[in-house]
N, C-alpha and C. Protein backbone atom coordinates (compact mmCIF):
# COMPACT_ATOMS: atom_id res chain seq x y z
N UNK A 1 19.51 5.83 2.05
CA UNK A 1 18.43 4.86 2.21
C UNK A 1 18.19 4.62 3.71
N UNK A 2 18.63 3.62 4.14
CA UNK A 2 18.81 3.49 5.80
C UNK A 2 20.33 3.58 6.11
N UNK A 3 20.16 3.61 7.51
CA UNK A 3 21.31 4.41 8.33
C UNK A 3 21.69 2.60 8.78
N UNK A 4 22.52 1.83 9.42
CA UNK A 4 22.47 0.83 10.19
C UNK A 4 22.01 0.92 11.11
N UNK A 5 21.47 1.82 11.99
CA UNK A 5 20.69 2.13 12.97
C UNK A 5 19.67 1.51 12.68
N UNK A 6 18.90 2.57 11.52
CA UNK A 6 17.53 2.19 11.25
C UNK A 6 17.32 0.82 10.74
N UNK A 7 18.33 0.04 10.56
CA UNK A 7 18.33 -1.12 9.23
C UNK A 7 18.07 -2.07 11.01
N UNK A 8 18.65 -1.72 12.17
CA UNK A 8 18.76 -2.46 13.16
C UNK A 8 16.98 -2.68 13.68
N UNK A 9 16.69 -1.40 13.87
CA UNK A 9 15.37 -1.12 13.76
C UNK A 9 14.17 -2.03 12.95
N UNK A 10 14.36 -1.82 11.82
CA UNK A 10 13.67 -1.80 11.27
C UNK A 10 13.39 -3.89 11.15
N UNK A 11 14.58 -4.48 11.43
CA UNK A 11 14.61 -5.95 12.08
C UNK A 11 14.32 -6.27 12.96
N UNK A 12 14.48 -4.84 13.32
CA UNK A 12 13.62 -5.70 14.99
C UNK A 12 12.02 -4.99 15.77
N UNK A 13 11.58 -4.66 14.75
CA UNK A 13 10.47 -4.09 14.52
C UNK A 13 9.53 -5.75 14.05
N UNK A 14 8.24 -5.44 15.27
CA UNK A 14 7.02 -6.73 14.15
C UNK A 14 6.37 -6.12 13.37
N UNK A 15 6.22 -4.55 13.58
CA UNK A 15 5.43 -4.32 12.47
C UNK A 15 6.27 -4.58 10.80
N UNK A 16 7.66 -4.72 10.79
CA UNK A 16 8.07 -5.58 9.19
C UNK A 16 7.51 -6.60 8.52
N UNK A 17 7.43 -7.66 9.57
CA UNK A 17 6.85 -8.77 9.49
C UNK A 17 5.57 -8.36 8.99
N UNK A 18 4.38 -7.83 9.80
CA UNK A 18 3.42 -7.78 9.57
C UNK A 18 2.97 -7.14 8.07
N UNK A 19 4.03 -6.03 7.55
CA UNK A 19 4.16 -5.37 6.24
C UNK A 19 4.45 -6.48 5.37
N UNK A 20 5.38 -7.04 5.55
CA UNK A 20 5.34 -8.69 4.61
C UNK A 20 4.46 -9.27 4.31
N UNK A 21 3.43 -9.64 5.35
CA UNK A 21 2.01 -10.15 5.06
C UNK A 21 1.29 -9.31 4.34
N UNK A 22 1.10 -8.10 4.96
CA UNK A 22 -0.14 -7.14 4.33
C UNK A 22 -0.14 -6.72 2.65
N UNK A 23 1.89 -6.29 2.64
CA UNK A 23 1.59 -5.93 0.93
C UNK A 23 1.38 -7.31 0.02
N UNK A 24 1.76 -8.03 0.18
CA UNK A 24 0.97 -9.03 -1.11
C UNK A 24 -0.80 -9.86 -0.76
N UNK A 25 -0.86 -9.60 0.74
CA UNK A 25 -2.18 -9.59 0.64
C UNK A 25 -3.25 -8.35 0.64
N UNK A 26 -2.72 -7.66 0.20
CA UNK A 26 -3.60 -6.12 -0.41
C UNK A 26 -2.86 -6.38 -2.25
N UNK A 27 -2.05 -6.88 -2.46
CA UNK A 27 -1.86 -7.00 -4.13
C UNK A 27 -2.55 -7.59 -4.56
N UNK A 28 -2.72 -9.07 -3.73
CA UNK A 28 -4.33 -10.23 -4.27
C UNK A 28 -4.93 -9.40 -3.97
N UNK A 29 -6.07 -8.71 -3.15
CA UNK A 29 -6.92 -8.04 -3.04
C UNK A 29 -7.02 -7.27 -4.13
N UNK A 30 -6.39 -6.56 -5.08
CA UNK A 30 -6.46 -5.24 -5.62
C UNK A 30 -6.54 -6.41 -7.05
N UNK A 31 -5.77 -7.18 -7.29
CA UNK A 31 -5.97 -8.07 -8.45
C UNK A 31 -7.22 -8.52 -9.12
N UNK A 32 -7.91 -9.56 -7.68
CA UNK A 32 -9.28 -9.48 -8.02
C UNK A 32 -10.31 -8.44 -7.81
N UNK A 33 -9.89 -7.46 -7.01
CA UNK A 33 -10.96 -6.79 -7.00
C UNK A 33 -10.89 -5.78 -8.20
N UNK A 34 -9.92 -5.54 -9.47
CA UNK A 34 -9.87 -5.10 -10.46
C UNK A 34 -10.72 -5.53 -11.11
N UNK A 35 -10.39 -6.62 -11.66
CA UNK A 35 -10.98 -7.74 -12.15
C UNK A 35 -12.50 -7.85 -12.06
N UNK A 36 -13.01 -8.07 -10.83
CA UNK A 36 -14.42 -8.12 -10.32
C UNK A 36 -14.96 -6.48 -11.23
N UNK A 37 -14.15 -5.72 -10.78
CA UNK A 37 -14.89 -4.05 -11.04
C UNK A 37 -14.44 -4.26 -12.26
N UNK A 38 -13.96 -4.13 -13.25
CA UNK A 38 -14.09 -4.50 -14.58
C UNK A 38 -14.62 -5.13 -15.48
N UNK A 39 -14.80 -6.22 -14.64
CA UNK A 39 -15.83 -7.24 -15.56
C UNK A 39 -17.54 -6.37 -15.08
N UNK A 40 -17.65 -5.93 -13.57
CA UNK A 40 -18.94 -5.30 -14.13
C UNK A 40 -19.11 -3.86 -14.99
N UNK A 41 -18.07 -3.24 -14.92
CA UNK A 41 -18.26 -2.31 -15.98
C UNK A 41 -18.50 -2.66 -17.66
N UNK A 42 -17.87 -3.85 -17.72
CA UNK A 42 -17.38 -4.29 -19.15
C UNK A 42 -18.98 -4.90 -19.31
N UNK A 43 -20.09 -5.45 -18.44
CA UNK A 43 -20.64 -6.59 -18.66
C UNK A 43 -22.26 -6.08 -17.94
N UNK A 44 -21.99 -5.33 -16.98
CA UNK A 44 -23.21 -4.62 -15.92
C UNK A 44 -23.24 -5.92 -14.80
N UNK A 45 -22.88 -6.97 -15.07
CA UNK A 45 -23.21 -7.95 -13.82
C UNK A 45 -22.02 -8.07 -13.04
N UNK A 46 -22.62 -8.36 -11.59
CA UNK A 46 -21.48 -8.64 -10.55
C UNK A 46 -21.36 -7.43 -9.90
N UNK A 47 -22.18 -6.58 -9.59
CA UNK A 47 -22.18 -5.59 -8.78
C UNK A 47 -21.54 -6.04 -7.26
N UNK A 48 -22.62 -6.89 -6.81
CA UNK A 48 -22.29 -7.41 -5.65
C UNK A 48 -21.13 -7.31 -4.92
N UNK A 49 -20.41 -8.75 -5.61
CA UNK A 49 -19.12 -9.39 -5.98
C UNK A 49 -18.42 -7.99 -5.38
N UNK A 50 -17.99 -7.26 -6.79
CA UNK A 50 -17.23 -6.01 -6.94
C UNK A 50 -17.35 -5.15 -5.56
N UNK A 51 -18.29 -4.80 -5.21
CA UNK A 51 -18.49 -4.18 -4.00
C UNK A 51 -18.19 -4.78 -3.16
N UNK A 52 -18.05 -5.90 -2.73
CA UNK A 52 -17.74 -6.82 -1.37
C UNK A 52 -15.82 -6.36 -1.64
N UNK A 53 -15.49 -6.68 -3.02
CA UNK A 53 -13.94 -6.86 -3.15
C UNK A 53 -13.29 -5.62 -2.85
N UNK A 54 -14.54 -4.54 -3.41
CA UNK A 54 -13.89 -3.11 -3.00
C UNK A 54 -13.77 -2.68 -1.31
N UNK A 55 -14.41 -3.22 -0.41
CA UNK A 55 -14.56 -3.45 0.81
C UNK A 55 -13.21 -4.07 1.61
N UNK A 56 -13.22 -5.19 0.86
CA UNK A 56 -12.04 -5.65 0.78
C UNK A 56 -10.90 -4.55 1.01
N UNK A 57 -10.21 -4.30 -0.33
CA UNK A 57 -9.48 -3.80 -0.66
C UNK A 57 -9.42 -2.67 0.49
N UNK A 58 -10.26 -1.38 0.55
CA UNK A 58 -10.09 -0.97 1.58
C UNK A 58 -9.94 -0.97 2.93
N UNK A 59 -10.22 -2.26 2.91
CA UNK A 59 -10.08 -2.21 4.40
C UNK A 59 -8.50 -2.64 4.43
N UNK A 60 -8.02 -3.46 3.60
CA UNK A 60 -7.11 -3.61 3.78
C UNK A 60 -5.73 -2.63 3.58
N UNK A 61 -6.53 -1.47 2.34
CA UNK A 61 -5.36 -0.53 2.40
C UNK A 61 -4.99 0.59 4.24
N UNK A 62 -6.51 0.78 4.66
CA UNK A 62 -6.15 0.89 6.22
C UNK A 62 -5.46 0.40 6.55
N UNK A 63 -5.72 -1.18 6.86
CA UNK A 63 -4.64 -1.97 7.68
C UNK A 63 -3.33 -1.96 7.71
N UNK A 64 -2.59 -1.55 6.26
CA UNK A 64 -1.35 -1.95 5.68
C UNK A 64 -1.04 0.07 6.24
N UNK A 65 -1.96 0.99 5.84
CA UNK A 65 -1.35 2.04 6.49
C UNK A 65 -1.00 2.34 7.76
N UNK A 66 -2.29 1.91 9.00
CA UNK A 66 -1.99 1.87 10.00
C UNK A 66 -1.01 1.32 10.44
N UNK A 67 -0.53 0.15 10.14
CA UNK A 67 0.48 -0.86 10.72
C UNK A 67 1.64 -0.25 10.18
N UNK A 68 1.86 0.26 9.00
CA UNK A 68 2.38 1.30 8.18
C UNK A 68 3.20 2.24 9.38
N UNK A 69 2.27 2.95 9.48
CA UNK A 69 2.70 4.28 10.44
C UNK A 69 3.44 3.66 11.89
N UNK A 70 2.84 2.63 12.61
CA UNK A 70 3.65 1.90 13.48
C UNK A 70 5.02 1.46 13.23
N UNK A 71 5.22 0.74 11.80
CA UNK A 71 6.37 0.31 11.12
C UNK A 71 7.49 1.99 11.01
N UNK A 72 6.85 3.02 10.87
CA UNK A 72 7.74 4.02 10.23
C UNK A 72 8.15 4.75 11.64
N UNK A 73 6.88 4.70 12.61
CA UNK A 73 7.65 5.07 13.96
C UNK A 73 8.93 3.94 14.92
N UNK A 74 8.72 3.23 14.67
CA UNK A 74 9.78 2.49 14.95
C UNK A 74 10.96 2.26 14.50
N UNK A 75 11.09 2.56 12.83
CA UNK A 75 12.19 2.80 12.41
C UNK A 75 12.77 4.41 12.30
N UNK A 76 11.86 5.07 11.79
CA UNK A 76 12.37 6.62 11.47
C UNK A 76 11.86 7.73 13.03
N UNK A 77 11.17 7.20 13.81
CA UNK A 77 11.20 8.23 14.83
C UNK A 77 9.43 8.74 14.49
N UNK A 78 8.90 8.98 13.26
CA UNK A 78 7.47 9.74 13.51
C UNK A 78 6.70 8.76 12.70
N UNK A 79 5.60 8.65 12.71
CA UNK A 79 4.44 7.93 12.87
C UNK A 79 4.29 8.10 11.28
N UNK A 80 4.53 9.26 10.98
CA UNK A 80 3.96 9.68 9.03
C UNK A 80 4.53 10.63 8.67
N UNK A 81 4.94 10.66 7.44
CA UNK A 81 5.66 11.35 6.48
C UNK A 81 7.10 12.05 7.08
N UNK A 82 7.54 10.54 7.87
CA UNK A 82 9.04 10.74 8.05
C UNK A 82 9.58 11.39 6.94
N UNK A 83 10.82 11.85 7.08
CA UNK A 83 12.24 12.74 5.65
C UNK A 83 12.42 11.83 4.84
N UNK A 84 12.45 10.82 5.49
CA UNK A 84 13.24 9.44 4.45
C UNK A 84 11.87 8.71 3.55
N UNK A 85 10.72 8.82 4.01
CA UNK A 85 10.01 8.16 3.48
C UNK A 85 8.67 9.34 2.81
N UNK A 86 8.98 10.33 2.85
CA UNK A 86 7.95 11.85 2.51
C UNK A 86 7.30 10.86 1.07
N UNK A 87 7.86 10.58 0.09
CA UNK A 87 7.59 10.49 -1.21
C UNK A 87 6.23 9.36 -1.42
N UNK A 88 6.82 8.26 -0.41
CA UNK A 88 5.82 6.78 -0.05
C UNK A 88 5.06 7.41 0.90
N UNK A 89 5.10 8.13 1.41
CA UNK A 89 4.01 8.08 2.54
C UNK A 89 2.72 9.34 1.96
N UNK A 90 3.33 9.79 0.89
CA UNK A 90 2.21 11.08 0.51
C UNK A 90 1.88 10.13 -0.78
N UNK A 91 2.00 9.26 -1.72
CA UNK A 91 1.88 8.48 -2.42
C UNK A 91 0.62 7.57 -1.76
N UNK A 92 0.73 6.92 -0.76
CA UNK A 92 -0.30 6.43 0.11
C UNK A 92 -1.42 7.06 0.32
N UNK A 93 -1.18 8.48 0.81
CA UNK A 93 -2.39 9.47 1.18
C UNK A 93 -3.04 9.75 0.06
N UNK A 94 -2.15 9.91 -1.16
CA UNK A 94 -3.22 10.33 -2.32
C UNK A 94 -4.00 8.45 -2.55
N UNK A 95 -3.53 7.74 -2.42
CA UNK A 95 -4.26 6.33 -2.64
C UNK A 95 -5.31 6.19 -1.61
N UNK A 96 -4.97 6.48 -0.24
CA UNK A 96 -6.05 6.33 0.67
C UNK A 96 -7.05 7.22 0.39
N UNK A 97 -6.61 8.17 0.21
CA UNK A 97 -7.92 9.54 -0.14
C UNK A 97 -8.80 9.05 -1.39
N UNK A 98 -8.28 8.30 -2.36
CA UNK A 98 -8.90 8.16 -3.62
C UNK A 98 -9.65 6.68 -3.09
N UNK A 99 -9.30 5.85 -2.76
CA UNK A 99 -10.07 4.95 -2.05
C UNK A 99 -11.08 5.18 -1.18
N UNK A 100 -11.09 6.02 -0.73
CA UNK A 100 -11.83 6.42 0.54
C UNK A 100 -13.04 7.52 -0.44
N UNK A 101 -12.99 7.60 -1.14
CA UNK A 101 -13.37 8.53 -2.28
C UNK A 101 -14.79 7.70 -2.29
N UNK A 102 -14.77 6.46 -2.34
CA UNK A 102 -15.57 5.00 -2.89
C UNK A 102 -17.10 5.32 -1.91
N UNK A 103 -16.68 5.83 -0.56
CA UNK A 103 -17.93 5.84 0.11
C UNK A 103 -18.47 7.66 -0.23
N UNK A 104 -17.81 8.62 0.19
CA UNK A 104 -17.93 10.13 -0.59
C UNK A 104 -19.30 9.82 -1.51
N UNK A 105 -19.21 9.19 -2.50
CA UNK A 105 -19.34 9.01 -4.07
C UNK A 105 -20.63 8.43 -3.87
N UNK A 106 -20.59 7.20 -2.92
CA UNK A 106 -22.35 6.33 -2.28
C UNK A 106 -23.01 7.56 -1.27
N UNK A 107 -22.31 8.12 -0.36
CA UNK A 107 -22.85 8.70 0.32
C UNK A 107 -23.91 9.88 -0.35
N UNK A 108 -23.36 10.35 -2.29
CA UNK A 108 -23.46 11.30 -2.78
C UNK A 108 -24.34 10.69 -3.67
N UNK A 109 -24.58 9.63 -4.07
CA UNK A 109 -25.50 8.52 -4.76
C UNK A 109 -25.23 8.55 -6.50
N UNK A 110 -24.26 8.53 -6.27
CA UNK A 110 -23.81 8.56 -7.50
C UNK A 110 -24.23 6.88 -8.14
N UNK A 111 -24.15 6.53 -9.27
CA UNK A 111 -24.83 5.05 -9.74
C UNK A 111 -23.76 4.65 -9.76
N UNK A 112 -24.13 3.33 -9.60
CA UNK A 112 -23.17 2.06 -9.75
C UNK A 112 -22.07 2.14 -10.75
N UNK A 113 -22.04 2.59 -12.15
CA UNK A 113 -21.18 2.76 -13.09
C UNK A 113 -20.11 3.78 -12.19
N UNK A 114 -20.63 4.59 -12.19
CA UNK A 114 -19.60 5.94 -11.84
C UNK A 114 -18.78 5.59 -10.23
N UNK A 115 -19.82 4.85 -9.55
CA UNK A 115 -18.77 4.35 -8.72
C UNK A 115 -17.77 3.67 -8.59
N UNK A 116 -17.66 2.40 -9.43
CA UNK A 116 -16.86 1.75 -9.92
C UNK A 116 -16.07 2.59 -10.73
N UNK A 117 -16.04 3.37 -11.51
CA UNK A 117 -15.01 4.14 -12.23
C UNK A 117 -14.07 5.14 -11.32
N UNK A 118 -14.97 5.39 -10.36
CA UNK A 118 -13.92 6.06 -8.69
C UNK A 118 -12.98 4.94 -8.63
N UNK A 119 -13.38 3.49 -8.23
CA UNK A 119 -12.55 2.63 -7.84
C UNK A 119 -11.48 2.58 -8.89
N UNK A 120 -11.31 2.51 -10.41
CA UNK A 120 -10.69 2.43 -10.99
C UNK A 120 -9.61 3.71 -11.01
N UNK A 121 -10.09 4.72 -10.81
CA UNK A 121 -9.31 5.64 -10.08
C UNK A 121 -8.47 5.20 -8.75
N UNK A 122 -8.86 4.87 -8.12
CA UNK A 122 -8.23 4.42 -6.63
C UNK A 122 -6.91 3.65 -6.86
N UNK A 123 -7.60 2.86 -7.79
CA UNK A 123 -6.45 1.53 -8.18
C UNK A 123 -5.51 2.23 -8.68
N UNK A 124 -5.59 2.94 -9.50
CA UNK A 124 -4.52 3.16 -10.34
C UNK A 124 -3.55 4.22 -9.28
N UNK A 125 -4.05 5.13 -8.49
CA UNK A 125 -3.54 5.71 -7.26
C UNK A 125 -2.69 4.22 -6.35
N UNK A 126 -3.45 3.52 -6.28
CA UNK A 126 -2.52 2.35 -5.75
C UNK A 126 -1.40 1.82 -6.22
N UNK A 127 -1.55 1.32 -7.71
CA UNK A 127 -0.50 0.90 -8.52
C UNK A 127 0.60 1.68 -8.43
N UNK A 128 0.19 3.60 -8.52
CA UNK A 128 1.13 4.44 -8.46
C UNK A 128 2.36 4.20 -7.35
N UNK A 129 1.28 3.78 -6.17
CA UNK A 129 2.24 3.91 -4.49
C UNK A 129 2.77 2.29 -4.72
N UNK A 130 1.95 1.36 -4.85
CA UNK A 130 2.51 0.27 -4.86
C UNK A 130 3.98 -0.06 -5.46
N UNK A 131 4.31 0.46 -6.86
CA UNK A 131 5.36 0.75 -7.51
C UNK A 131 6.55 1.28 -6.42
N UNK A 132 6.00 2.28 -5.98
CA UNK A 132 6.80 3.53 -5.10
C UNK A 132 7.83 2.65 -4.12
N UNK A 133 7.00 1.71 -3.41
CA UNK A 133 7.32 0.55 -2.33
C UNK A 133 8.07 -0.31 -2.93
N UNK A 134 8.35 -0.99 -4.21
CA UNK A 134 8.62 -1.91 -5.17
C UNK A 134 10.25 -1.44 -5.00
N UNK A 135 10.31 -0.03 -5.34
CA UNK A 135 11.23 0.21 -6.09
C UNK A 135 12.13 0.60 -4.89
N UNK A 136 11.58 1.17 -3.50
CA UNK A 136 12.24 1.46 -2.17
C UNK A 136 12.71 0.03 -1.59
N UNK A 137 11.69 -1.16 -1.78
CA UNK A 137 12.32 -2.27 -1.59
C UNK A 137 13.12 -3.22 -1.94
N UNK A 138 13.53 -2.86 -3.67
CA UNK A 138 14.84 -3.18 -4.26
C UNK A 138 15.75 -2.74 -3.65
N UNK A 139 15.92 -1.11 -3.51
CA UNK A 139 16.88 -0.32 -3.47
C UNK A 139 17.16 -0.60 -1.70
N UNK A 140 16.56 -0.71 -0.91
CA UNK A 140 17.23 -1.59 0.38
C UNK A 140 17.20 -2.70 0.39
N UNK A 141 16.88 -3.61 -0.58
CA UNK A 141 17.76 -5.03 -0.42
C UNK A 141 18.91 -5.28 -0.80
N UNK A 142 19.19 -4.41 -1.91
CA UNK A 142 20.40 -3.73 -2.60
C UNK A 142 21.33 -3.34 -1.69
N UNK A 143 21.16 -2.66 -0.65
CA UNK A 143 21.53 -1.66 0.37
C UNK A 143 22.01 -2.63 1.81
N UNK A 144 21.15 -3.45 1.90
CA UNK A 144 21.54 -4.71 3.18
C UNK A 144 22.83 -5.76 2.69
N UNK A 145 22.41 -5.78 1.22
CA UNK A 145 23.54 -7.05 0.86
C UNK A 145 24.80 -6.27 0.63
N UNK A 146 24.87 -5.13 0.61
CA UNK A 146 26.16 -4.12 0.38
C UNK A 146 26.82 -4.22 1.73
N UNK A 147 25.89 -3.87 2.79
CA UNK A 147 25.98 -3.98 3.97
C UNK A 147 26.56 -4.90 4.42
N UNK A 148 26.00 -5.80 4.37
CA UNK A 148 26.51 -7.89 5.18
C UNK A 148 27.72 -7.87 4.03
N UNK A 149 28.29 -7.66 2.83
CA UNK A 149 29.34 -7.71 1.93
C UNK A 149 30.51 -7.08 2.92
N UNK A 150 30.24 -5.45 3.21
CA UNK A 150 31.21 -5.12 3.53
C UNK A 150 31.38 -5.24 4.99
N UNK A 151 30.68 -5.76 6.01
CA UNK A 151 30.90 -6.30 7.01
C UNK A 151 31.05 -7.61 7.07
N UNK A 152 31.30 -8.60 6.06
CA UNK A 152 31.98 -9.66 5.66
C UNK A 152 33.24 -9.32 5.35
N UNK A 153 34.03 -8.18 4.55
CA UNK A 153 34.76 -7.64 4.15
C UNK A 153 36.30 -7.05 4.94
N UNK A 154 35.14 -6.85 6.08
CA UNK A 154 35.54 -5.94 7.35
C UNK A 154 36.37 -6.79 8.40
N UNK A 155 35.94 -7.89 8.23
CA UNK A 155 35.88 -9.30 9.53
C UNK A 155 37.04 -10.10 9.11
């Protein structure tokens, strides 16, 4: 998982902090903006809405990548698709690509239905990576308290 090096790193890194903020404010984002894009598929109204949230959402999945790649050079040495993190960071790219899909799709004039059904694609590309992060962030909190145990242990 991490080395104590990187675990040193990775604390004393702001871009952590800033990852703290971003993933649960890209989870609200993706919540309602489900929601919004569902109810107009389910209903035809709220185009608007839905489109502002999908705006949203992307912009914020940028943000959380960029700051992302800052966060992974500071702990692992390269900017993207460090060794340790290959699995989350190509998990992302297929989410950013499918998000990013959203303008492709307007640019190509596809109707309102079918665009929103891209987004529902996107999401679920998100949920995929989001999970990915879930389960990397058990498994090093798991990994720190083993840590502070046996350097409690040690002392």
């Amino acid at each position: 998982m991490y080395t104590p090096e990187q675990v040193a790193r990775r604390n004393a890194s702001p871009w952590t902090r800033v990852q703290i903020i971003l993933a649960p404010a890209q989870f609200l984002a993706f919540i309602v903006s489900f929601a919004l894009v569902v109810r107009y598929l389910a209903t035809g109204e709220g185009y608007g809405a839905a489109t502002v949230s999908v705006w949203v959402k992307i912009a914020l999945i940028w943000a959380i990548t960029i700051t992302g790649m800052l966060w992974e050079k500071d702990v692992y040495g390269h900017y993207f698709m460090a060794r340790e993190f290959f699995w989350e960071d190509f998990g992302n790219l297929v989410a950013i690509l499918t998000h990013n899909a959203y303008f492709v799709v307007q640019w190509l004039g596809w109707n309102q239905r079918d665009v929103m059904v891209v987004m529902l694609v996107a999401y679920l590309a998100y949920l995929f990576n989001a999970t990915q992060f879930v389960i990397k962030g058990i498994r090093s909190a798991r990994q720190r308290r083993a840590m502070r145990l046996q350097t409690t242990v040690n002392e």
